[in-house]
PDB file of N, CA and C in Angstrom:
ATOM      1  N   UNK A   1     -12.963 -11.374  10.733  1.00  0.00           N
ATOM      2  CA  UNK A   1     -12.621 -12.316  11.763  1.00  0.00           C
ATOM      3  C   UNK A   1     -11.130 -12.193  12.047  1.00  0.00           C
ATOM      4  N   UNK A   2     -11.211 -12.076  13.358  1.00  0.00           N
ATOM      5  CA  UNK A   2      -9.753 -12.112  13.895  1.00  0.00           C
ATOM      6  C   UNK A   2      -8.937 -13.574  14.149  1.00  0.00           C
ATOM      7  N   UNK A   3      -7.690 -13.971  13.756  1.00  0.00           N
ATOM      8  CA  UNK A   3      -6.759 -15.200  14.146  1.00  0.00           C
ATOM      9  C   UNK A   3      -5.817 -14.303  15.073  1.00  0.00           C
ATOM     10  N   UNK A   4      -5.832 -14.286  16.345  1.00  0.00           N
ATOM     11  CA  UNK A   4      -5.332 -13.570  16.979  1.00  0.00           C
ATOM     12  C   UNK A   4      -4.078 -15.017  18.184  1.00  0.00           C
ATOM     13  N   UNK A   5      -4.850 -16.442  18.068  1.00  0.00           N
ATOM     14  CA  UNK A   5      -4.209 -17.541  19.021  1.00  0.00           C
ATOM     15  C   UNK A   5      -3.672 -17.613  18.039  1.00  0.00           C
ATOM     16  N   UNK A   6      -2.314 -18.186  18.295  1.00  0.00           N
ATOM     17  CA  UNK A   6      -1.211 -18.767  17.858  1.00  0.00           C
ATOM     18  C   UNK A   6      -1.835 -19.921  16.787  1.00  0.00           C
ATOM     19  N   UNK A   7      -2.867 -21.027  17.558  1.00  0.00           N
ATOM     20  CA  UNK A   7      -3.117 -22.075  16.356  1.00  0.00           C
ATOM     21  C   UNK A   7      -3.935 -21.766  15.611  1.00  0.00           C
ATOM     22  N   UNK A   8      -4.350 -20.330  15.582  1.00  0.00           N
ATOM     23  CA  UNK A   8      -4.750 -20.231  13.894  1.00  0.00           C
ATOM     24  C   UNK A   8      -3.633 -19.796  12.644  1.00  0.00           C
ATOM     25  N   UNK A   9      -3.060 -19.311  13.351  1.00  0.00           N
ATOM     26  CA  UNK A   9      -1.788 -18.971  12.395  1.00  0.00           C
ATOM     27  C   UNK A   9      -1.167 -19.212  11.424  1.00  0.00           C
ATOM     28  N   UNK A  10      -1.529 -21.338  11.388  1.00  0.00           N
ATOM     29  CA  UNK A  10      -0.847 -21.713  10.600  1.00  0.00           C
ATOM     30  C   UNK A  10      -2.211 -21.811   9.206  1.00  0.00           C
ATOM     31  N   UNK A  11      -3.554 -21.163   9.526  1.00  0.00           N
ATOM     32  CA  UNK A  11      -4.633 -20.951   8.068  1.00  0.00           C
ATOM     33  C   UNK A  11      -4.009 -20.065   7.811  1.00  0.00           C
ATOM     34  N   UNK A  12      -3.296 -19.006   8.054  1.00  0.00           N
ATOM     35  CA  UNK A  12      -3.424 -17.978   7.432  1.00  0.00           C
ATOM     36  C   UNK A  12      -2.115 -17.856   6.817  1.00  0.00           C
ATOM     37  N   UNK A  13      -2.225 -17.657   5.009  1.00  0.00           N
ATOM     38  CA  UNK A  13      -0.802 -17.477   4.377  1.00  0.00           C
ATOM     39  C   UNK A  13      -0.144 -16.427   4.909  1.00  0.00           C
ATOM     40  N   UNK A  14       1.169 -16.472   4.356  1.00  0.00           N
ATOM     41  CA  UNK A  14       2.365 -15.533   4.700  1.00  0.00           C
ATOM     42  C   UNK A  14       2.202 -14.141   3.807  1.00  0.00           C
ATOM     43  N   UNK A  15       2.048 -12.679   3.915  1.00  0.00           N
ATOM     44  CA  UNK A  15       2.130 -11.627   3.158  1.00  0.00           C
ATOM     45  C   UNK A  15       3.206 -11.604   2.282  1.00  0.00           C
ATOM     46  N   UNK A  16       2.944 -11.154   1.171  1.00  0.00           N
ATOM     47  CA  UNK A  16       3.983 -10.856   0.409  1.00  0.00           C
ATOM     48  C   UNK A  16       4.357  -9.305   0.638  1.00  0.00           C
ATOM     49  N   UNK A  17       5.632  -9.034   0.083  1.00  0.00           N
ATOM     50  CA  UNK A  17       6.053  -8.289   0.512  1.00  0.00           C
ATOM     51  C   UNK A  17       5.893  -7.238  -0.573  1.00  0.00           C
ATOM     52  N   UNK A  18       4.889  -6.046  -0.897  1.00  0.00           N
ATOM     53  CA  UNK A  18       4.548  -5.280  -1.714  1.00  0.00           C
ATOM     54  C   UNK A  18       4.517  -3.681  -1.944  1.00  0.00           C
ATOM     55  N   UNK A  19       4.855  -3.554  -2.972  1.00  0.00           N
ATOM     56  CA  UNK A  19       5.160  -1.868  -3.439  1.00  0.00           C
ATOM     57  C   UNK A  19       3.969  -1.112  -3.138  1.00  0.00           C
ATOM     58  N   UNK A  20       3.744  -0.117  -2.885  1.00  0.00           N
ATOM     59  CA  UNK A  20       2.919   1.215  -2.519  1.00  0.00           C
ATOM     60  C   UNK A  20       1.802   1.225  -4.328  1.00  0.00           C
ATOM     61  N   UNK A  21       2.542   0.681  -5.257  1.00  0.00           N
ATOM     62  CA  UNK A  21       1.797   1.088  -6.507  1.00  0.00           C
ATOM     63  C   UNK A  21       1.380  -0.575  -6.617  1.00  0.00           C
ATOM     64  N   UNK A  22       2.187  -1.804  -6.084  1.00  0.00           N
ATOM     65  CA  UNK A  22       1.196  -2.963  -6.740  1.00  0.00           C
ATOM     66  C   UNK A  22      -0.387  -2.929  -5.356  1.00  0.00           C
ATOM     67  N   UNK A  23      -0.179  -2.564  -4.437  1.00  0.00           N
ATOM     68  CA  UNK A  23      -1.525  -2.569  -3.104  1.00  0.00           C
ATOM     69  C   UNK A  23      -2.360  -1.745  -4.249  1.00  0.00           C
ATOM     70  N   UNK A  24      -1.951  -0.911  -5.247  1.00  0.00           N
ATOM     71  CA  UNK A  24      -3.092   0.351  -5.742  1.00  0.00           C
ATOM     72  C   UNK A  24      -3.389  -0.851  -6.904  1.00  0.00           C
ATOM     73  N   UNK A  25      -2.780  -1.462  -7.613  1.00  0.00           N
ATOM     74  CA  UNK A  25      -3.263  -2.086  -8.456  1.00  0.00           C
ATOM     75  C   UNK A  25      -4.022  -3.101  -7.970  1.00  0.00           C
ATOM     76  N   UNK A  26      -3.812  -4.166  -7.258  1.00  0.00           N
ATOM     77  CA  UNK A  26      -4.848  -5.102  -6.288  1.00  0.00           C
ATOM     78  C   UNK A  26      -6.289  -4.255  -6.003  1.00  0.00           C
ATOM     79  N   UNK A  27      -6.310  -3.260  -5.249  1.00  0.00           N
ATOM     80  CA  UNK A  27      -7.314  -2.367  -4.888  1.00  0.00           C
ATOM     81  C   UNK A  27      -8.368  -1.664  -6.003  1.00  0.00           C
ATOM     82  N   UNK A  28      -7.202  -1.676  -7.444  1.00  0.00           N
ATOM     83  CA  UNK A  28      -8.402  -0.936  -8.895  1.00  0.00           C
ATOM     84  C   UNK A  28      -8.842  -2.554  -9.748  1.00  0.00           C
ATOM     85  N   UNK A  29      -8.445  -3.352  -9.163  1.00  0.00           N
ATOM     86  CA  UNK A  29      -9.200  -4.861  -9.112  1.00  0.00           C
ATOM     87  C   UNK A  29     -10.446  -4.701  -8.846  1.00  0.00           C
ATOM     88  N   UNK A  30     -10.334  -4.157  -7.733  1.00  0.00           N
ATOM     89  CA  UNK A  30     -11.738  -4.452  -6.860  1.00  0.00           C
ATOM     90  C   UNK A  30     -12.911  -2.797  -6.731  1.00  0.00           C
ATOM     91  N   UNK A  31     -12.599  -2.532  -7.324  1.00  0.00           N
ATOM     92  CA  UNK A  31     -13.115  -1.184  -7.893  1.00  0.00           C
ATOM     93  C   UNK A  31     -13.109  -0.001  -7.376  1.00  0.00           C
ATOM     94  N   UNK A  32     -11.383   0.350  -6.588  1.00  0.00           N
ATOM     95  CA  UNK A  32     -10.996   1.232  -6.183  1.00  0.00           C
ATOM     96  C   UNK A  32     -10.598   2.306  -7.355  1.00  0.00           C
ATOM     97  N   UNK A  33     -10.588   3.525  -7.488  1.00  0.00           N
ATOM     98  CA  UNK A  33      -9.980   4.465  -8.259  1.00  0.00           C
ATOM     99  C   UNK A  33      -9.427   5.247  -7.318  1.00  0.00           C
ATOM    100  N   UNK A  34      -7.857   5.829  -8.078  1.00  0.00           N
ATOM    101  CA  UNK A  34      -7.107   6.476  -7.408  1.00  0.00           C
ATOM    102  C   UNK A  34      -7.656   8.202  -7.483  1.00  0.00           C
ATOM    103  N   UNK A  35      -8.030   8.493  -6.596  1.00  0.00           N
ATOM    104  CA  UNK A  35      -8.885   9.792  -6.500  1.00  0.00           C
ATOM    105  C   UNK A  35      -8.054  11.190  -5.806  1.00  0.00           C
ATOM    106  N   UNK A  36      -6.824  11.223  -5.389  1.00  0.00           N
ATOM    107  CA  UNK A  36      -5.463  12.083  -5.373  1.00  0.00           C
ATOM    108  C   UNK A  36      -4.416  11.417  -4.582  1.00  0.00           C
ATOM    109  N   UNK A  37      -3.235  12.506  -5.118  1.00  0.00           N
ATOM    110  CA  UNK A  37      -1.909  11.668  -4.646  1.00  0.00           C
ATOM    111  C   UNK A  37      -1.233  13.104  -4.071  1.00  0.00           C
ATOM    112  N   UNK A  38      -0.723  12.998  -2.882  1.00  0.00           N
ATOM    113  CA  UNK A  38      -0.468  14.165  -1.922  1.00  0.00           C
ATOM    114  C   UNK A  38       0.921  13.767  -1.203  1.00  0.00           C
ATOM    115  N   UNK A  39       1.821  14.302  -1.853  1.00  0.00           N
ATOM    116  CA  UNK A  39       3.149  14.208  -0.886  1.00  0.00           C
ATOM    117  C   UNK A  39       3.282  12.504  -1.140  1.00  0.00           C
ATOM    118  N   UNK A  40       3.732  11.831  -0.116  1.00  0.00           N
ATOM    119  CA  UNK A  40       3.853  10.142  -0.471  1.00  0.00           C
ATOM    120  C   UNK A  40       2.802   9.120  -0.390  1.00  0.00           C
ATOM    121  N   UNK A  41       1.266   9.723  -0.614  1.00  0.00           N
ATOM    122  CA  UNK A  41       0.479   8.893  -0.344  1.00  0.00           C
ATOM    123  C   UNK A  41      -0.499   9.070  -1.300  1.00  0.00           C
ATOM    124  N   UNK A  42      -1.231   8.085  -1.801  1.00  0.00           N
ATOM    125  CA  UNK A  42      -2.322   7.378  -2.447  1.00  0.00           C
ATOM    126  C   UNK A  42      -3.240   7.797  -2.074  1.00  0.00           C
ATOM    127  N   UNK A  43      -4.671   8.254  -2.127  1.00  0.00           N
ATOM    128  CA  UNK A  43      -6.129   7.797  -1.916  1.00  0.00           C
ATOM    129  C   UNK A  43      -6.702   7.205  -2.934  1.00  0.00           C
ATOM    130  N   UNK A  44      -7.006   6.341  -2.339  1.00  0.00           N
ATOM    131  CA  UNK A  44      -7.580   5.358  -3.432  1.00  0.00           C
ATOM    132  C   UNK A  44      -9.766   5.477  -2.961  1.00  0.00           C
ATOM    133  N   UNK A  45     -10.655   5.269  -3.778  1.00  0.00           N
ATOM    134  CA  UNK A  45     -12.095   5.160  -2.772  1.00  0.00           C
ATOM    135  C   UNK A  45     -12.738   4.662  -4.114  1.00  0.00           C
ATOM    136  N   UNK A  46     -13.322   4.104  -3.358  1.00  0.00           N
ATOM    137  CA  UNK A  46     -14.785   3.070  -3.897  1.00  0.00           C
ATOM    138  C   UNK A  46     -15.955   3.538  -3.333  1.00  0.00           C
ATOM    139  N   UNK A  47     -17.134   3.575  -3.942  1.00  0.00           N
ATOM    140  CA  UNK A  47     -18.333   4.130  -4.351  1.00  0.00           C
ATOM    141  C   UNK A  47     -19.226   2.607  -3.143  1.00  0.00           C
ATOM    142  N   UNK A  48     -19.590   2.884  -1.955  1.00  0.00           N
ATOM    143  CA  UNK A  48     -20.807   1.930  -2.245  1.00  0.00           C
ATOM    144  C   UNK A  48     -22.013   2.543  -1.378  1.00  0.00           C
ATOM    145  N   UNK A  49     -23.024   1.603  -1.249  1.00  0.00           N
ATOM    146  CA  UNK A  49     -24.635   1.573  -0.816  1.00  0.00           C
ATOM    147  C   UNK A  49     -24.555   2.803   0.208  1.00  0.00           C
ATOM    148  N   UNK A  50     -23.533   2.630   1.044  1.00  0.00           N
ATOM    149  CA  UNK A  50     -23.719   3.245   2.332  1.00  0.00           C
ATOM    150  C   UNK A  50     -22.816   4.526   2.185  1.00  0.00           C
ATOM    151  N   UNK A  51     -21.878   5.057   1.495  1.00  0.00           N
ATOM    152  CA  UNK A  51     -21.073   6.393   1.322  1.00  0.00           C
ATOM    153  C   UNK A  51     -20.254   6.312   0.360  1.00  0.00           C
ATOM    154  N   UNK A  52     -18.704   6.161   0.808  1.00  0.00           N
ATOM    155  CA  UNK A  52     -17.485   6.239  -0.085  1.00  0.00           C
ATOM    156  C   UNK A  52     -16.889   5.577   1.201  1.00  0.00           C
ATOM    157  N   UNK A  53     -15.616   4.078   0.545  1.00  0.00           N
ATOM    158  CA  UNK A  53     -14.400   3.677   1.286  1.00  0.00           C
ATOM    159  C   UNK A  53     -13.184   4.466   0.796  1.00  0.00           C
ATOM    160  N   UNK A  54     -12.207   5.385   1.321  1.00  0.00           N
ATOM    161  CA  UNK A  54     -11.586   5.694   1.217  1.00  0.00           C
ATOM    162  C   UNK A  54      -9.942   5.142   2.150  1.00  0.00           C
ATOM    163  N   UNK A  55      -9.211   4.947   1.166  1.00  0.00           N
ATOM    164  CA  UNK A  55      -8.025   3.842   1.509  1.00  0.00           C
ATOM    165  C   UNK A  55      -6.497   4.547   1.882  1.00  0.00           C
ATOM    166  N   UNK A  56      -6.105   5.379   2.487  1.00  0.00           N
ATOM    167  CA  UNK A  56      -5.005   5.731   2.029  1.00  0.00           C
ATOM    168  C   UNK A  56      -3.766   4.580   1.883  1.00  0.00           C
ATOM    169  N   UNK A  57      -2.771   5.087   0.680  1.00  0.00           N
ATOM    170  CA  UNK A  57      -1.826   3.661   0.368  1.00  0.00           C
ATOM    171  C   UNK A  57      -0.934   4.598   0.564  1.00  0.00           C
ATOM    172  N   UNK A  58       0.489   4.336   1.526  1.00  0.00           N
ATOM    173  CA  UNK A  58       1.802   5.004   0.974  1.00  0.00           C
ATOM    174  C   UNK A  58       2.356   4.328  -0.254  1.00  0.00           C
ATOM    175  N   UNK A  59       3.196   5.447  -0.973  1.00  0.00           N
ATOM    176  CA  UNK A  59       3.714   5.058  -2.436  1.00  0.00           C
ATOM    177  C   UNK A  59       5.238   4.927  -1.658  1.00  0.00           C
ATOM    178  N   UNK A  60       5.465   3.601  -1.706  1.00  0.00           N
ATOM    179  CA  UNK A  60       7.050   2.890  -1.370  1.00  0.00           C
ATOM    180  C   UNK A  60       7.182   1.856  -1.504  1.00  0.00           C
ATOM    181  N   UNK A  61       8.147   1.594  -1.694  1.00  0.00           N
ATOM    182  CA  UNK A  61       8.891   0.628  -2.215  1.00  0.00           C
ATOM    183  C   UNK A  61       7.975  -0.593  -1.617  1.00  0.00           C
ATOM    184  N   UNK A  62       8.393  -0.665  -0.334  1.00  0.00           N
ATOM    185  CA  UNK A  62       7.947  -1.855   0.622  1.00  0.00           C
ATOM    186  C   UNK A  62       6.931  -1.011   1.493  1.00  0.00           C
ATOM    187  N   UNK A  63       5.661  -2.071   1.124  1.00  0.00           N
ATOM    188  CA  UNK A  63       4.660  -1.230   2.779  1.00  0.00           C
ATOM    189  C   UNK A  63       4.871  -2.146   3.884  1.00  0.00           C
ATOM    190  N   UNK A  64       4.613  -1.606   5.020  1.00  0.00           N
ATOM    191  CA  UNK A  64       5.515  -2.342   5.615  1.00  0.00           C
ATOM    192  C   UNK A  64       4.032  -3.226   6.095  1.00  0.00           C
ATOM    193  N   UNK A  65       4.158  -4.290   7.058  1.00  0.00           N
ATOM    194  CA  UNK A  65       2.886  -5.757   7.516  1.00  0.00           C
ATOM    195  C   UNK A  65       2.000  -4.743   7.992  1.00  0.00           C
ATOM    196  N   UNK A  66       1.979  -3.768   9.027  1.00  0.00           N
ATOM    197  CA  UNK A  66       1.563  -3.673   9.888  1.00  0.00           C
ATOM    198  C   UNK A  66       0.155  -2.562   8.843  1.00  0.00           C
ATOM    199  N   UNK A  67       0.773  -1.368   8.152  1.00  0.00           N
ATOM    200  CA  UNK A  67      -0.196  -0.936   6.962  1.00  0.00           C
ATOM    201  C   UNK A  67      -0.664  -1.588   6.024  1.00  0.00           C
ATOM    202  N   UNK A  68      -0.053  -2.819   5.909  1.00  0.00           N
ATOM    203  CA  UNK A  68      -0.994  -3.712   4.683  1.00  0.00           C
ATOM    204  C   UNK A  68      -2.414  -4.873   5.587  1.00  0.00           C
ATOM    205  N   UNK A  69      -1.639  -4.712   6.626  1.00  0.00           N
ATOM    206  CA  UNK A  69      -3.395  -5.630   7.385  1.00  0.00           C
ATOM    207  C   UNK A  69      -4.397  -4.385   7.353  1.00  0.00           C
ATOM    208  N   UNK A  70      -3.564  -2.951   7.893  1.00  0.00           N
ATOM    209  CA  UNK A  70      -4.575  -2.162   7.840  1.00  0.00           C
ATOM    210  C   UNK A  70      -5.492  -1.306   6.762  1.00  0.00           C
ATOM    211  N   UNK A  71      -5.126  -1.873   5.546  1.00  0.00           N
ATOM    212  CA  UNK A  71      -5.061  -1.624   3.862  1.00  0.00           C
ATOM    213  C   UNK A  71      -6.367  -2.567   3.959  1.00  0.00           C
ATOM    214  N   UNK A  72      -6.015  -4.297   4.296  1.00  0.00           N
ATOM    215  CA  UNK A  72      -6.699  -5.091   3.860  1.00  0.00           C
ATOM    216  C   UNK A  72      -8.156  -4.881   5.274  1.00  0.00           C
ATOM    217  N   UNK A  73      -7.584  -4.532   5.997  1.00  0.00           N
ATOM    218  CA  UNK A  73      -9.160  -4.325   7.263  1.00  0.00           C
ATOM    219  C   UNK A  73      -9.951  -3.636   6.539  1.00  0.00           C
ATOM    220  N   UNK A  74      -9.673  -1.830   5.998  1.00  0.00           N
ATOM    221  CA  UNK A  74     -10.179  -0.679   5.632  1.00  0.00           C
ATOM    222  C   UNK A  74     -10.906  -1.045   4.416  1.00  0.00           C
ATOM    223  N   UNK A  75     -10.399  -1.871   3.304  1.00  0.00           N
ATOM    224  CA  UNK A  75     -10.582  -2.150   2.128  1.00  0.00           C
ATOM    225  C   UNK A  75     -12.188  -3.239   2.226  1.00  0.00           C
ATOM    226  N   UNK A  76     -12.265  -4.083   3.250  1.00  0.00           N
ATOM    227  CA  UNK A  76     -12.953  -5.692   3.102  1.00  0.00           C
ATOM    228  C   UNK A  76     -12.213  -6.078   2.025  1.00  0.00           C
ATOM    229  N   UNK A  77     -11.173  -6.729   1.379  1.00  0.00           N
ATOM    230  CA  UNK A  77     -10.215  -7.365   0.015  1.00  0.00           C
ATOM    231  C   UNK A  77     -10.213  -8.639   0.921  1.00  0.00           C
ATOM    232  N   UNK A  78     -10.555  -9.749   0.026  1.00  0.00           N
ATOM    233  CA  UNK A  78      -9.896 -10.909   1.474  1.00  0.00           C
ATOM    234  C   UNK A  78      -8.136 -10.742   1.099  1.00  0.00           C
ATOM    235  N   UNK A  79      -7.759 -11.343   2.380  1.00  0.00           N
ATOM    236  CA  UNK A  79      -6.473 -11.699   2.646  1.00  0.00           C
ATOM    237  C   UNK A  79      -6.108 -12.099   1.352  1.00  0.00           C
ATOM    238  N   UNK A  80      -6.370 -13.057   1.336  1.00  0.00           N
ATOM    239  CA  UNK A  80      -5.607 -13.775  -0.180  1.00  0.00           C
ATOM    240  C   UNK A  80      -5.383 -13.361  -1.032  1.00  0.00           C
ATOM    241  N   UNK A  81      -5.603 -12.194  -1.293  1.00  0.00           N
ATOM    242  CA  UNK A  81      -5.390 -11.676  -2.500  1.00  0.00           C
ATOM    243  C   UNK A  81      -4.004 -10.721  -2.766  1.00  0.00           C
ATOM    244  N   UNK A  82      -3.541 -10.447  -1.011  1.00  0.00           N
ATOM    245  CA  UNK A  82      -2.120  -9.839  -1.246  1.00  0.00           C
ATOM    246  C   UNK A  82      -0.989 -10.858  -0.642  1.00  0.00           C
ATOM    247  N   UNK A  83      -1.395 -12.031  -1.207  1.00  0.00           N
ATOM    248  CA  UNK A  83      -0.845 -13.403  -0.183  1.00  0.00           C
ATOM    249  C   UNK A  83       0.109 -13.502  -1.661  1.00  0.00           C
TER     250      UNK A  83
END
């Protein structure tokens, strides 16, 4: 579900601001394994019913908002969990 109007904005917590290796640890929570690491990036993939989710994470310092919504879309993780 999308909060895309302004007055949903205020359900939805604020992101924290997170390293390239804590998104991989959140993600082997939820039963991602890191499956190779290529130049500055992560693949992380989970096993389910229908194929393999495969995640790429950059390894940095700070990811920046815009790859961590698209971390948390790719993933299904709820929000809250990198809140």
């Amino acid at each position: 579900m999308r909060f895309t109007s302004l007055k949903w904005r205020w359900l939805l917590g604020k992101l924290r601001v997170l390293s390239g290796k804590e998104v991989c640890q959140i993600l082997e929570k939820h039963g991602f394994v890191e499956k190779r690491k290529r130049g500055s990036h992560i693949a992380m993939q989970r096993p389910t019913a229908g194929g393999t989710v495969t995640v790429p994470v950059p390894d940095h310092k700070e990811v920046r908002t815009g790859t961590l919504l698209s971390i948390i879309r790719q993933s299904s993780i709820p929000r809250s969990e990198f809140e």
